[in-house]
Protein backbone atom coordinates (compact mmCIF):
# COMPACT_ATOMS: atom_id res chain seq x y z
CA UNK A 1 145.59 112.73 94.78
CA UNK A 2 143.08 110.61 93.36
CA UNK A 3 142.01 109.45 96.83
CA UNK A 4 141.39 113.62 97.59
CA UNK A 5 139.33 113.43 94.22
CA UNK A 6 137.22 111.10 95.12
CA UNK A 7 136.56 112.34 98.86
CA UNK A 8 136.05 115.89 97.34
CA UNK A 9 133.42 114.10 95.39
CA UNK A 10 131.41 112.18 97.93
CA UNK A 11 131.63 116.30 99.51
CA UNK A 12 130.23 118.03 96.44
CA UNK A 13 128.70 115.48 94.43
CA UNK A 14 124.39 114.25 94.97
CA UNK A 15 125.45 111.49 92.27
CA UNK A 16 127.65 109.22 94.74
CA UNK A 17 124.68 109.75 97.84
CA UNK A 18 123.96 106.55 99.06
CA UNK A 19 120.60 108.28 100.43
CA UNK A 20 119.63 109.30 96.55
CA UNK A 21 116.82 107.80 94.50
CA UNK A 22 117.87 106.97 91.31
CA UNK A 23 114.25 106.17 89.61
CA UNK A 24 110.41 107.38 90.90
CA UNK A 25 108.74 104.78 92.53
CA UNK A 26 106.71 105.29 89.67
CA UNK A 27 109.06 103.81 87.15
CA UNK A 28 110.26 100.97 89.62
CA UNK A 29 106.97 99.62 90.50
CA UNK A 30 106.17 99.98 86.29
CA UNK A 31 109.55 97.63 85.51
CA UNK A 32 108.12 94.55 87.59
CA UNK A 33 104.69 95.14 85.71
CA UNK A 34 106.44 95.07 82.27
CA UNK A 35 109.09 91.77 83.18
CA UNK A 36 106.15 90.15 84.58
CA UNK A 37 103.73 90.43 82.25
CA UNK A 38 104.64 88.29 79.68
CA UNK A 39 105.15 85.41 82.06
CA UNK A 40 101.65 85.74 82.91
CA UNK A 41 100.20 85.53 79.53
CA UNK A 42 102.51 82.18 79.54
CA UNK A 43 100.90 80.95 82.79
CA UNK A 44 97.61 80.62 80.80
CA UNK A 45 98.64 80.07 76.81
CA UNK A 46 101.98 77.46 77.26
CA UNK A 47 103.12 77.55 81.04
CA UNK A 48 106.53 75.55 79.99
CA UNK A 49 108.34 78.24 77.83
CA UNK A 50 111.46 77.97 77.88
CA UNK A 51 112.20 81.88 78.58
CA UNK A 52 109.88 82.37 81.32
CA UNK A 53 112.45 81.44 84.31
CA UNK A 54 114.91 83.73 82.63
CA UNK A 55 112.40 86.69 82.41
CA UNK A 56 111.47 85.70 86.01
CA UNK A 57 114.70 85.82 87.34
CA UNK A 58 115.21 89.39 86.01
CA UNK A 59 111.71 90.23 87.42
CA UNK A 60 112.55 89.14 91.09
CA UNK A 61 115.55 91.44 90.52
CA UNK A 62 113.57 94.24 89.33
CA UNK A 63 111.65 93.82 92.94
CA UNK A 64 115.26 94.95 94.71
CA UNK A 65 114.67 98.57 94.42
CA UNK A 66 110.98 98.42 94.87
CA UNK A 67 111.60 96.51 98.73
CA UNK A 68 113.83 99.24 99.41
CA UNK A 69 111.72 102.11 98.37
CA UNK A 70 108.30 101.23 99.44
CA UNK A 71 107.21 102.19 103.37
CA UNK A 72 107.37 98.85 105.54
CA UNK A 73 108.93 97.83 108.81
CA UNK A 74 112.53 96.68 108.63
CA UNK A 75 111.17 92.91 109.35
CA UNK A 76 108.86 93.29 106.42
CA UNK A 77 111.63 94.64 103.88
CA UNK A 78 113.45 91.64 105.11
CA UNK A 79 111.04 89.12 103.82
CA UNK A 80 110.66 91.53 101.16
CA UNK A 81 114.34 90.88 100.35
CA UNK A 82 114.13 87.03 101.07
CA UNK A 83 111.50 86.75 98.75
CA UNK A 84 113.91 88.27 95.85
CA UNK A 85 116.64 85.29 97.04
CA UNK A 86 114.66 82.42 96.99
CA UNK A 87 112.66 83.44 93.99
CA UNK A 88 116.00 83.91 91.69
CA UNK A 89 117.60 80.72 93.72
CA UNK A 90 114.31 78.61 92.29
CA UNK A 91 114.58 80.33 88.68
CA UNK A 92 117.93 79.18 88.36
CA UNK A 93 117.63 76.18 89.96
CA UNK A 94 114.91 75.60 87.24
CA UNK A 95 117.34 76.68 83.96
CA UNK A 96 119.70 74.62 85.37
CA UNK A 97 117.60 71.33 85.65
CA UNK A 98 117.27 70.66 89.17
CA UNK A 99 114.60 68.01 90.00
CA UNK A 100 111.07 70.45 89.28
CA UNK A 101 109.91 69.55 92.79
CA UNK A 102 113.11 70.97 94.71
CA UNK A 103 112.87 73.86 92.94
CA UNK A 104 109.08 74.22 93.53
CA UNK A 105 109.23 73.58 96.93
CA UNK A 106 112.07 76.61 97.15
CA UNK A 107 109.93 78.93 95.19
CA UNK A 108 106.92 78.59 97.54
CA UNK A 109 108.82 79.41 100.69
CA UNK A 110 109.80 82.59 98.83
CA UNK A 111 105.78 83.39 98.02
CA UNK A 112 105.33 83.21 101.77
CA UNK A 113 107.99 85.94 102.36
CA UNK A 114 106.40 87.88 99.37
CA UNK A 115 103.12 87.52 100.74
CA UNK A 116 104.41 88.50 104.33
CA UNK A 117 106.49 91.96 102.24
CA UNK A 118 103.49 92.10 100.47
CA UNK A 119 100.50 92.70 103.37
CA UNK A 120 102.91 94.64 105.33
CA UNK A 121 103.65 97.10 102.78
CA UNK A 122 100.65 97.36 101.69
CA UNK A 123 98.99 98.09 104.46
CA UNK A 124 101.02 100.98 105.45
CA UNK A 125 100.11 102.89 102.27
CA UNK A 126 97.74 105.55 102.00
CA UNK A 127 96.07 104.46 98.92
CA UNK A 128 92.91 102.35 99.78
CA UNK A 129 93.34 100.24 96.57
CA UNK A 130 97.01 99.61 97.19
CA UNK A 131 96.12 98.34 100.61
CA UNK A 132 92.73 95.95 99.68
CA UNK A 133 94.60 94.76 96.39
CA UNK A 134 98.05 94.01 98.47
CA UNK A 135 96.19 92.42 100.96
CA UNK A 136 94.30 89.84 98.86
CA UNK A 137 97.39 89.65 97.06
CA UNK A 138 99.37 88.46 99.51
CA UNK A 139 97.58 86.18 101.68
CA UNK A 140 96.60 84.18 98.02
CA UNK A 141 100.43 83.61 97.15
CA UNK A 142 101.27 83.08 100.60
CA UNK A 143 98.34 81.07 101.43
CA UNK A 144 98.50 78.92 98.35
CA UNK A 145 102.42 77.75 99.71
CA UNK A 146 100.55 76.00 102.49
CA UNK A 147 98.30 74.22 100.28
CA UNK A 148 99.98 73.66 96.87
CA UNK A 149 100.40 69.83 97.87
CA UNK A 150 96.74 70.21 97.74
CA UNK A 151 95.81 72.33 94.64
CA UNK A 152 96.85 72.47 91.18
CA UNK A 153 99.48 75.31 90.56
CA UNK A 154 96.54 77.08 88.06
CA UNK A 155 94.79 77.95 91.36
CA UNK A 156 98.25 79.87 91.68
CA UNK A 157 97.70 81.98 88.37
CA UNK A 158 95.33 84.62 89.59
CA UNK A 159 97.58 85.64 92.58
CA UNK A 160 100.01 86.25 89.27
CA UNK A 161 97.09 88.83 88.19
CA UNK A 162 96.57 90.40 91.31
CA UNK A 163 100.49 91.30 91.99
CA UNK A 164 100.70 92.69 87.97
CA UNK A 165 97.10 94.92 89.26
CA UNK A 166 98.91 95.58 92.96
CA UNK A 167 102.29 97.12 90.68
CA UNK A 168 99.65 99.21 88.51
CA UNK A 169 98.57 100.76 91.86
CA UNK A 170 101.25 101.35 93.30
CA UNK A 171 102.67 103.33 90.04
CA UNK A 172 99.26 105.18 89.74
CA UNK A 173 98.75 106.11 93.30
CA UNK A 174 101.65 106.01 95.74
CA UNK A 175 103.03 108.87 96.78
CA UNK A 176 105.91 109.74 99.43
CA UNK A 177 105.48 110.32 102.97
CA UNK A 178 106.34 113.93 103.07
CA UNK A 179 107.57 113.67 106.53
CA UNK A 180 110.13 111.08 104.30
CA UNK A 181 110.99 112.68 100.80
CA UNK A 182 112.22 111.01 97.59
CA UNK A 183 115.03 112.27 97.66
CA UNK A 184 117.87 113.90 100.56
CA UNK A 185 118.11 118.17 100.29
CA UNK A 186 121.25 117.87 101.87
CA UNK A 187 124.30 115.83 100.46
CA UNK A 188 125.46 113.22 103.09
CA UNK A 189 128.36 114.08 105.27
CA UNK A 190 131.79 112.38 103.99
């Protein structure tokens, strides 16, 4: 019976559609901004707080359902995605005390993935400031991975800028392909 239920459900029922958008993009490129935020004003007035990896690690999470919602190529959500891992593998690994280097090292491989997500998806949208901001964006976070041996991490703080302007953007000007809408008319087969 309850097995019917459910299946009757899944028939009848938008709620359980895998294919549904739960949030605008609107709203999901705002929560990054707002989780973010703070951390940046850290970066510049006392960049050791002690709740800055925990806000970050909730960030990176927020970035989930942006990677999935925002127009890229499948390779390009991947790094997307492998950004999110290594990001929230280095936060932790930071609350939890590993040597500062390790998880440094970890956390710069990610910004090469997010710069990679980054470009790609930005380039795809049809918003001219989306696509110049994302751009710059991404090559300075990814770039900066290649030489942080180099330079200081502050030379990493504007990129931190840039992505908080890039989420603004994207929340004022994306819109959906219409060829590919928000959300499904039809409820998925069961």
């Amino acid at each position: 019976m309850f097995e019917l239920t459910i299946r009757l459900m899944r028939r009848t029922s938008p709620v359980l559609d895998a294919r549904r958008h739960y949030a605008g993009l609107r709203l999901l490129a705002l929560l990054p901004l707002v989780l973010f935020l703070p951390a940046v004003i850290a970066f510049f007035t006392d960049p050791d707080v002690a709740w800055g990896e925990y806000l970050g690690v909730f960030f990176h999470l927020s970035i989930l359902f942006l990677v999935s919602r925002l127009e890229a190529a499948p390779w390009a959500k991947a790094a997307g995605y492998g950004w999110v891992v290594l990001d929230v593998l280095a936060g932790i690994l930071m609350i939890n005390a590993v040597e500062y280097d390790t998880a440094w090292a970890v956390r710069l491989g990610g910004h090469v993935l997010a710069g990679v997500w980054i470009v790609a998806s930005s380039l795809v949208s049809r918003s001219w400031p989306v696509r110049v901001v994302g751009v710059v964006t991404g090559v300075w976070l990814a770039g900066y991975s290649f030489v942080g041996t180099l330079l200081a991490e502050e030379f990493l703080r504007p990129a931190g800028i840039m992505i908080l302007v890039w989420f603004a953007l994207l929340a004022i000007f994306h819109r959906d392909d219409p060829g590919h809408p928000a959300a499904p008319t039809i409820p998925a087969p069961a």
